[in-house]
N, C-alpha and C. Protein backbone atom coordinates (compact mmCIF):
# COMPACT_ATOMS: atom_id res chain seq x y z
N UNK A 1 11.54 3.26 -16.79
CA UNK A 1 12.57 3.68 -15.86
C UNK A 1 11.99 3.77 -14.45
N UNK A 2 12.63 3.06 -13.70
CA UNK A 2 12.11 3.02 -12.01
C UNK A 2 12.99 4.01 -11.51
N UNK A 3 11.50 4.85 -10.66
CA UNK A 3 12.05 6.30 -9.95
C UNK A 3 12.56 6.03 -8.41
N UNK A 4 13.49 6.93 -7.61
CA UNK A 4 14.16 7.03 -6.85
C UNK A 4 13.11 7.33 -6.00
N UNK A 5 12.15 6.67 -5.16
CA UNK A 5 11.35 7.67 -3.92
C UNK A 5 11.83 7.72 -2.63
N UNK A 6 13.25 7.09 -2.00
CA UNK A 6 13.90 7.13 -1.16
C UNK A 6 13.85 8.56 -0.30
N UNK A 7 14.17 9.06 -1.29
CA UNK A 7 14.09 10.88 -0.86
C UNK A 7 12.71 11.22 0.13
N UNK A 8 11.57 10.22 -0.42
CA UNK A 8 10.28 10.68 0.31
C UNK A 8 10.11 9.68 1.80
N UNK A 9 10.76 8.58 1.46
CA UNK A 9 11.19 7.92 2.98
C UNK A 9 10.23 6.64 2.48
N UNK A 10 9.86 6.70 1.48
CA UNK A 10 8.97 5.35 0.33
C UNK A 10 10.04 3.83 0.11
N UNK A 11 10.26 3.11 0.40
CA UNK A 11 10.76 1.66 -0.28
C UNK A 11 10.14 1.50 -1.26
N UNK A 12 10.36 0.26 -1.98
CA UNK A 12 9.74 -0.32 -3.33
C UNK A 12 8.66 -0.86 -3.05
N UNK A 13 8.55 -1.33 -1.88
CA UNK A 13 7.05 -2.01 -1.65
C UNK A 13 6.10 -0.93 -1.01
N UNK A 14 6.25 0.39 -0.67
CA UNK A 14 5.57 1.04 -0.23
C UNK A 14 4.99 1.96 -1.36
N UNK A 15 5.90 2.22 -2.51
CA UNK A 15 5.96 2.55 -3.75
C UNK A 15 4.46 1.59 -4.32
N UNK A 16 5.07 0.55 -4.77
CA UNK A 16 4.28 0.02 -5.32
C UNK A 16 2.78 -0.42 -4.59
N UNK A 17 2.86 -0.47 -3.25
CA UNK A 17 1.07 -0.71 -3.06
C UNK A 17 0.73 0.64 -2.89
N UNK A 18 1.07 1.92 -2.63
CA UNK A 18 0.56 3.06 -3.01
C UNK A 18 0.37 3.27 -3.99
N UNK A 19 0.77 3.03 -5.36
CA UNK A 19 0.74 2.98 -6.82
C UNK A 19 -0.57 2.38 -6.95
N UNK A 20 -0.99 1.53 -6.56
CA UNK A 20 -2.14 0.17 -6.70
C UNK A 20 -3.23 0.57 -6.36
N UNK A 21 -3.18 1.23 -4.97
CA UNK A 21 -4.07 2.22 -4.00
C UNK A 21 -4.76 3.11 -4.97
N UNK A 22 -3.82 4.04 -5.44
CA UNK A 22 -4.20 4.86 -6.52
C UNK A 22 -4.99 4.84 -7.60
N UNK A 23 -4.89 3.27 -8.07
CA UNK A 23 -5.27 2.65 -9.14
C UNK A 23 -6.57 2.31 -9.03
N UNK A 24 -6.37 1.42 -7.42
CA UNK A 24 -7.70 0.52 -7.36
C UNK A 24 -9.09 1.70 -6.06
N UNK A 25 -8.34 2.46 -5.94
CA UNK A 25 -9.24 3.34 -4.77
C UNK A 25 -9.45 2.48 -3.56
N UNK A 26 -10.70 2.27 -3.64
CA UNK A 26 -11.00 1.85 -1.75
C UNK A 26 -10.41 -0.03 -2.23
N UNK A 27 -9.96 -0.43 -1.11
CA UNK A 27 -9.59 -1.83 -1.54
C UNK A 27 -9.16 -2.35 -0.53
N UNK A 28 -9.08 -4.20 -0.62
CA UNK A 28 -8.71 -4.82 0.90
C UNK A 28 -7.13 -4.98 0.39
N UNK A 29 -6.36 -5.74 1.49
CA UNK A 29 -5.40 -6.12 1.16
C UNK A 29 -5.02 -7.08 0.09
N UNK A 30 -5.95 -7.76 0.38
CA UNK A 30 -5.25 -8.74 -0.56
C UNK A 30 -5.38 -8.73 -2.04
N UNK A 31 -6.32 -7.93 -2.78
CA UNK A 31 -6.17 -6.88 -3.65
C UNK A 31 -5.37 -5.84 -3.96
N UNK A 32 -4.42 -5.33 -2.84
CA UNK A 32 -3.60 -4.72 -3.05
C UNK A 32 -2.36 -5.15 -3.29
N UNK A 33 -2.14 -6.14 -2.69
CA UNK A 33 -0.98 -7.38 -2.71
C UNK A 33 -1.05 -7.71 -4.01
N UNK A 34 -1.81 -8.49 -4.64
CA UNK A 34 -2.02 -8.58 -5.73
C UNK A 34 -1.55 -7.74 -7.07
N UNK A 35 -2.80 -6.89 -7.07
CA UNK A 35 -2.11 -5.55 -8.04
C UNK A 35 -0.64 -5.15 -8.14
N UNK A 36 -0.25 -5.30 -6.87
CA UNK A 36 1.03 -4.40 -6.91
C UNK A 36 2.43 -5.23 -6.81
N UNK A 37 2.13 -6.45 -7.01
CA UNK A 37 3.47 -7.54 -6.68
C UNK A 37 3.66 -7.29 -5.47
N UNK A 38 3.17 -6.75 -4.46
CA UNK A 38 3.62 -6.83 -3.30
C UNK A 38 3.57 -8.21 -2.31
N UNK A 39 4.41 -8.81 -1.80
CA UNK A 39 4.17 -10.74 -1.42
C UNK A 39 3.00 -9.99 0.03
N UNK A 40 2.06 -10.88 -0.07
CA UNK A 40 1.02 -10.86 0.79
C UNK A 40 1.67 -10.97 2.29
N UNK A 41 2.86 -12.08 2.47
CA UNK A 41 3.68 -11.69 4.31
C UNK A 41 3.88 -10.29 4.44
N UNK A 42 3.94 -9.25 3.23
CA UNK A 42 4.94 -7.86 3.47
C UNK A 42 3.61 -6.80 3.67
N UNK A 43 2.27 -7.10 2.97
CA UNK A 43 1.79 -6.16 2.82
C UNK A 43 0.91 -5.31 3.76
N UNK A 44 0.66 -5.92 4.99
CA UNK A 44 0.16 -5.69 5.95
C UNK A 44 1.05 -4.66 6.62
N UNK A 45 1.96 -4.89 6.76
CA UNK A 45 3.40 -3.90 7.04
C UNK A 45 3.56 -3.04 6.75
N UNK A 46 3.21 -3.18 5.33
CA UNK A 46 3.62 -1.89 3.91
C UNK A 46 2.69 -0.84 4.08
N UNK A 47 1.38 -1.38 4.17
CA UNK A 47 0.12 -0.16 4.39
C UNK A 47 -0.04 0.24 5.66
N UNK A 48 0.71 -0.37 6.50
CA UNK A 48 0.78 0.04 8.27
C UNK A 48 2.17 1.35 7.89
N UNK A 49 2.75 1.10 7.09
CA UNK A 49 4.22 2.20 7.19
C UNK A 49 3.14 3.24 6.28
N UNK A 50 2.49 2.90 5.18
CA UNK A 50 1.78 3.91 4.29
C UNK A 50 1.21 5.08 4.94
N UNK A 51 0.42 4.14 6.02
CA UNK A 51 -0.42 5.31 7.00
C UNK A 51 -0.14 5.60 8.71
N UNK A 52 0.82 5.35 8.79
CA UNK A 52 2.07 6.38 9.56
C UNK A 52 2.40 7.31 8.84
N UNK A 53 2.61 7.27 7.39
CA UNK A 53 3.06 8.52 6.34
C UNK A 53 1.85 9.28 6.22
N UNK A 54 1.03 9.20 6.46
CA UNK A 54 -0.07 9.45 6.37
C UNK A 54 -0.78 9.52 4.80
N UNK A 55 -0.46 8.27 4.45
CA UNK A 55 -0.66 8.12 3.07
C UNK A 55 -2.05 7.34 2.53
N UNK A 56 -2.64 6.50 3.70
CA UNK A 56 -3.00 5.70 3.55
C UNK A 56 -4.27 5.67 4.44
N UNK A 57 -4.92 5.45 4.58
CA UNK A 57 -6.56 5.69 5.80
C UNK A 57 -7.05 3.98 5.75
N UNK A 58 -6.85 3.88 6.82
CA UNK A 58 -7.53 2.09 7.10
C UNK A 58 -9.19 2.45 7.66
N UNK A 59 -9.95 1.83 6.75
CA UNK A 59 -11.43 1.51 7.00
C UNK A 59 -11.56 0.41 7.51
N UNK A 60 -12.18 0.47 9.36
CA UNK A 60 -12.58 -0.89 9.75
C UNK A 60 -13.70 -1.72 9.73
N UNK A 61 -13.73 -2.90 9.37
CA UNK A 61 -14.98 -3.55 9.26
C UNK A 61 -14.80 -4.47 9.33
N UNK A 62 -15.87 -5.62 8.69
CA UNK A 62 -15.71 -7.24 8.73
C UNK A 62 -14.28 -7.33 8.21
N UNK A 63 -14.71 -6.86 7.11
CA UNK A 63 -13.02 -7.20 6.12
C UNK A 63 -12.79 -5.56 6.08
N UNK A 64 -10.88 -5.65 6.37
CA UNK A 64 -10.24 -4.30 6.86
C UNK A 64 -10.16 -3.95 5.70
N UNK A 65 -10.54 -2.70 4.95
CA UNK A 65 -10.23 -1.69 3.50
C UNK A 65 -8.79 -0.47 4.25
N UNK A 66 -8.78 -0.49 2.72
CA UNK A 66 -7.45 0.90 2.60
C UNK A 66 -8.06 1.57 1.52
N UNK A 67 -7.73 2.80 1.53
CA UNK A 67 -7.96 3.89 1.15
C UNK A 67 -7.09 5.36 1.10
């Protein structure tokens, strides 16, 4: 049964790569895209809205991590 997170200000794609996040801990995008069905055009977006929510912590480096 798929839960309602509207209430928390979450979409389905924000849902699901936070779900993934959770799963996979420190990770790049395109690992997260992956895991989470999220389409790789959306997900850059998705973890930019994540951590405005403050859900999400971007690690910068060669290659950008989430966390």
């Amino acid at each position: 049964m798929e839960q309602d997170f509207s209430l928390l200000g979450l979409n389905k794609y924000d849902m699901k790569a936070y779900e993934s996040l959770v799963r996979l801990g420190k990770s790049t995008a395109t690992k997260i895209s992956k895991d989470s069905g999220v389409p790789y055009g959306k997900i850059y977006e998705t973890l930019s809205s994540l951590e405005r929510k403050g859900l999400v912590i971007t690690i910068a480096g060669d290659v950008k991590k989430f966390v």
